[in-house]
C-alpha atoms as a PDB file:
ATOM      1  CA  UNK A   1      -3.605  17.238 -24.623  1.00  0.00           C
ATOM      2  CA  UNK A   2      -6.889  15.564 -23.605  1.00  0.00           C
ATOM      3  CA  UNK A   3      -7.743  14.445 -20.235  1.00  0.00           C
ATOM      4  CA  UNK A   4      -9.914  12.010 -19.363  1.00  0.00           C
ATOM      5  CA  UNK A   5     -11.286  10.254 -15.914  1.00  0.00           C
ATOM      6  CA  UNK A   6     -12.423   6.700 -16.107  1.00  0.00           C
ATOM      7  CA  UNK A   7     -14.510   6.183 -12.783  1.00  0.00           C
ATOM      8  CA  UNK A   8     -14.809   2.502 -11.059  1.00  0.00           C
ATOM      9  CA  UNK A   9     -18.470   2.429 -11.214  1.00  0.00           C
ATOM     10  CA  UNK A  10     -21.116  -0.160  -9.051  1.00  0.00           C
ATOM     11  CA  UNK A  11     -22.242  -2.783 -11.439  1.00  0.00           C
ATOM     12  CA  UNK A  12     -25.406  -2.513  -9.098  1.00  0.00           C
ATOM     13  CA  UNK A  13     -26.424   0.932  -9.733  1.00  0.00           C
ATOM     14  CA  UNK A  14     -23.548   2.603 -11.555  1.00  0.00           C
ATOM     15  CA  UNK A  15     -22.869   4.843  -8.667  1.00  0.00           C
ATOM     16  CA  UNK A  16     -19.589   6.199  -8.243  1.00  0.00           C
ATOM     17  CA  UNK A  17     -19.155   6.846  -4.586  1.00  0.00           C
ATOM     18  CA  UNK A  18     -18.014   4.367  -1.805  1.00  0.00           C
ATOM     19  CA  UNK A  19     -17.320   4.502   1.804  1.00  0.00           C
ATOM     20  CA  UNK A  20     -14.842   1.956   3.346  1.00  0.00           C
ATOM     21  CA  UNK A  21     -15.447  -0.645   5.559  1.00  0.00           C
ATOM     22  CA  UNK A  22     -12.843  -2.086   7.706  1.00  0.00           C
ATOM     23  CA  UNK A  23     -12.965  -5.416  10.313  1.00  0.00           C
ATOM     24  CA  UNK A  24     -10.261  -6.398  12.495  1.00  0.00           C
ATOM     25  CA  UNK A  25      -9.240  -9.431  13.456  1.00  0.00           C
ATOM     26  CA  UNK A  26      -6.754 -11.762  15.175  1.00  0.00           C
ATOM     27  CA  UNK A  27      -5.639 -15.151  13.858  1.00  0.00           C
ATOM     28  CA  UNK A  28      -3.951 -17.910  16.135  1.00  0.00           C
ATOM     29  CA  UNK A  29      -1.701 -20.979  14.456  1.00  0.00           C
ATOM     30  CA  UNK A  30       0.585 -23.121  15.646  1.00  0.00           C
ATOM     31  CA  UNK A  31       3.555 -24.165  14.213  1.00  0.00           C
ATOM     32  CA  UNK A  32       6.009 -27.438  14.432  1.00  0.00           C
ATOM     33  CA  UNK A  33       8.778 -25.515  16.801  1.00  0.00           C
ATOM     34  CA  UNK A  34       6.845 -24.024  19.217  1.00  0.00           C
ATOM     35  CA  UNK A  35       3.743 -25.621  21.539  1.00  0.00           C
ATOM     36  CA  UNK A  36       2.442 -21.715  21.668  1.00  0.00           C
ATOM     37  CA  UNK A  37       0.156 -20.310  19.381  1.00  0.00           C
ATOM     38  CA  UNK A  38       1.329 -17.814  17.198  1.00  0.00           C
ATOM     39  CA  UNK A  39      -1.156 -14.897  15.487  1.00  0.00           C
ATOM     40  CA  UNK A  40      -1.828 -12.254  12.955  1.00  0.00           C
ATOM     41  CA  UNK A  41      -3.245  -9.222  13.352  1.00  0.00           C
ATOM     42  CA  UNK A  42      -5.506  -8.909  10.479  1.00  0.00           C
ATOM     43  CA  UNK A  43      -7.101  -5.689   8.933  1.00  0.00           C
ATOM     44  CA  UNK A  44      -9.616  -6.136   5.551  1.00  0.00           C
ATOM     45  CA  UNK A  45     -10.965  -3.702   3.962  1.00  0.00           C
ATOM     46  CA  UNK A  46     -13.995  -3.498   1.526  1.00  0.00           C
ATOM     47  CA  UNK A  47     -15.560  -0.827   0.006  1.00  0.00           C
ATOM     48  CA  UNK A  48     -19.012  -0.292   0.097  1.00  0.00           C
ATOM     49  CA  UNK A  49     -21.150   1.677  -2.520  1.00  0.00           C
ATOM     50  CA  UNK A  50     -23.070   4.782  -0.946  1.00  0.00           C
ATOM     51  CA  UNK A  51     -26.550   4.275  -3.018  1.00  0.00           C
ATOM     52  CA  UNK A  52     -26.977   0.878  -2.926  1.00  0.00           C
ATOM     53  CA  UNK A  53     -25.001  -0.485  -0.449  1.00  0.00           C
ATOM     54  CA  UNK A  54     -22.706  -3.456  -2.457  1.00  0.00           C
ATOM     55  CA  UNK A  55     -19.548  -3.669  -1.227  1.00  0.00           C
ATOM     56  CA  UNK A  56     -16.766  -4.342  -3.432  1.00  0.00           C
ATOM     57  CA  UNK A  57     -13.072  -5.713  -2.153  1.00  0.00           C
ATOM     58  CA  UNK A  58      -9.392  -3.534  -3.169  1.00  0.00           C
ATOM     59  CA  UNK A  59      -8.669  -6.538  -5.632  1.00  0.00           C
ATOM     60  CA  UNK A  60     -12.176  -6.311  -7.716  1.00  0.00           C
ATOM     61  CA  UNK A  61     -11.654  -2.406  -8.267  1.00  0.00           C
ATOM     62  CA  UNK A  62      -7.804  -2.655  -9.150  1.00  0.00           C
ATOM     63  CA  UNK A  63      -9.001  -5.171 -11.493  1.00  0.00           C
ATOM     64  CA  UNK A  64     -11.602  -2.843 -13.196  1.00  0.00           C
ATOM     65  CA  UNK A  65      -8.961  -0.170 -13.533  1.00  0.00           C
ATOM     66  CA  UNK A  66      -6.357  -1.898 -14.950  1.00  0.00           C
ATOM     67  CA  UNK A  67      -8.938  -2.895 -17.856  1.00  0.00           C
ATOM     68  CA  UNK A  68      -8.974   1.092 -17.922  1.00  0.00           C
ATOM     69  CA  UNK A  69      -5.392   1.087 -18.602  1.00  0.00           C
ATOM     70  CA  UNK A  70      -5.448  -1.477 -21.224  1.00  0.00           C
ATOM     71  CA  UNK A  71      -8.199  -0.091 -23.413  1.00  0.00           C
ATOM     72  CA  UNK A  72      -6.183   3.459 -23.367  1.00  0.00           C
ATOM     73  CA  UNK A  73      -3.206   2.113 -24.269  1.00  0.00           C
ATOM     74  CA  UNK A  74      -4.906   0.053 -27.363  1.00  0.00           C
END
């Protein structure tokens, strides 16, 4: 059986190594029962490329590798 590795590459430079980035955060709200403000503790994550420095989000590399998936399966 053949196996094969499809890499998520940088559409800047085609490199395949990334480092991730997080930021925290904190977002207040209010809401219709309540005259407090209510919050979210927020985490996002990108991922940036080692050689040329794009960063790239969870959603745009999931989306890459599912294409993976559907040209193997075709």
């Amino acid at each position: 059986m053949e196996v094969s590795h499809d890499y998520f590459l940088c559409d800047g430079c085609q490199n395949k190594n990334f480092t991730r980035i997080h930021s925290f955060s904190i977002r207040f709200y209010g809401v219709n029962f309540s005259d407090d403000l209510v919050y979210d503790k927020l985490t996002d994550e990108l991922f940036q490329c080692t050689k040329c420095g794009k960063t790239f989000t969870k959603e745009q590399i999931e989306e890459v590798l599912a294409e993976f998936k559907k040209k193997r399966r075709s």
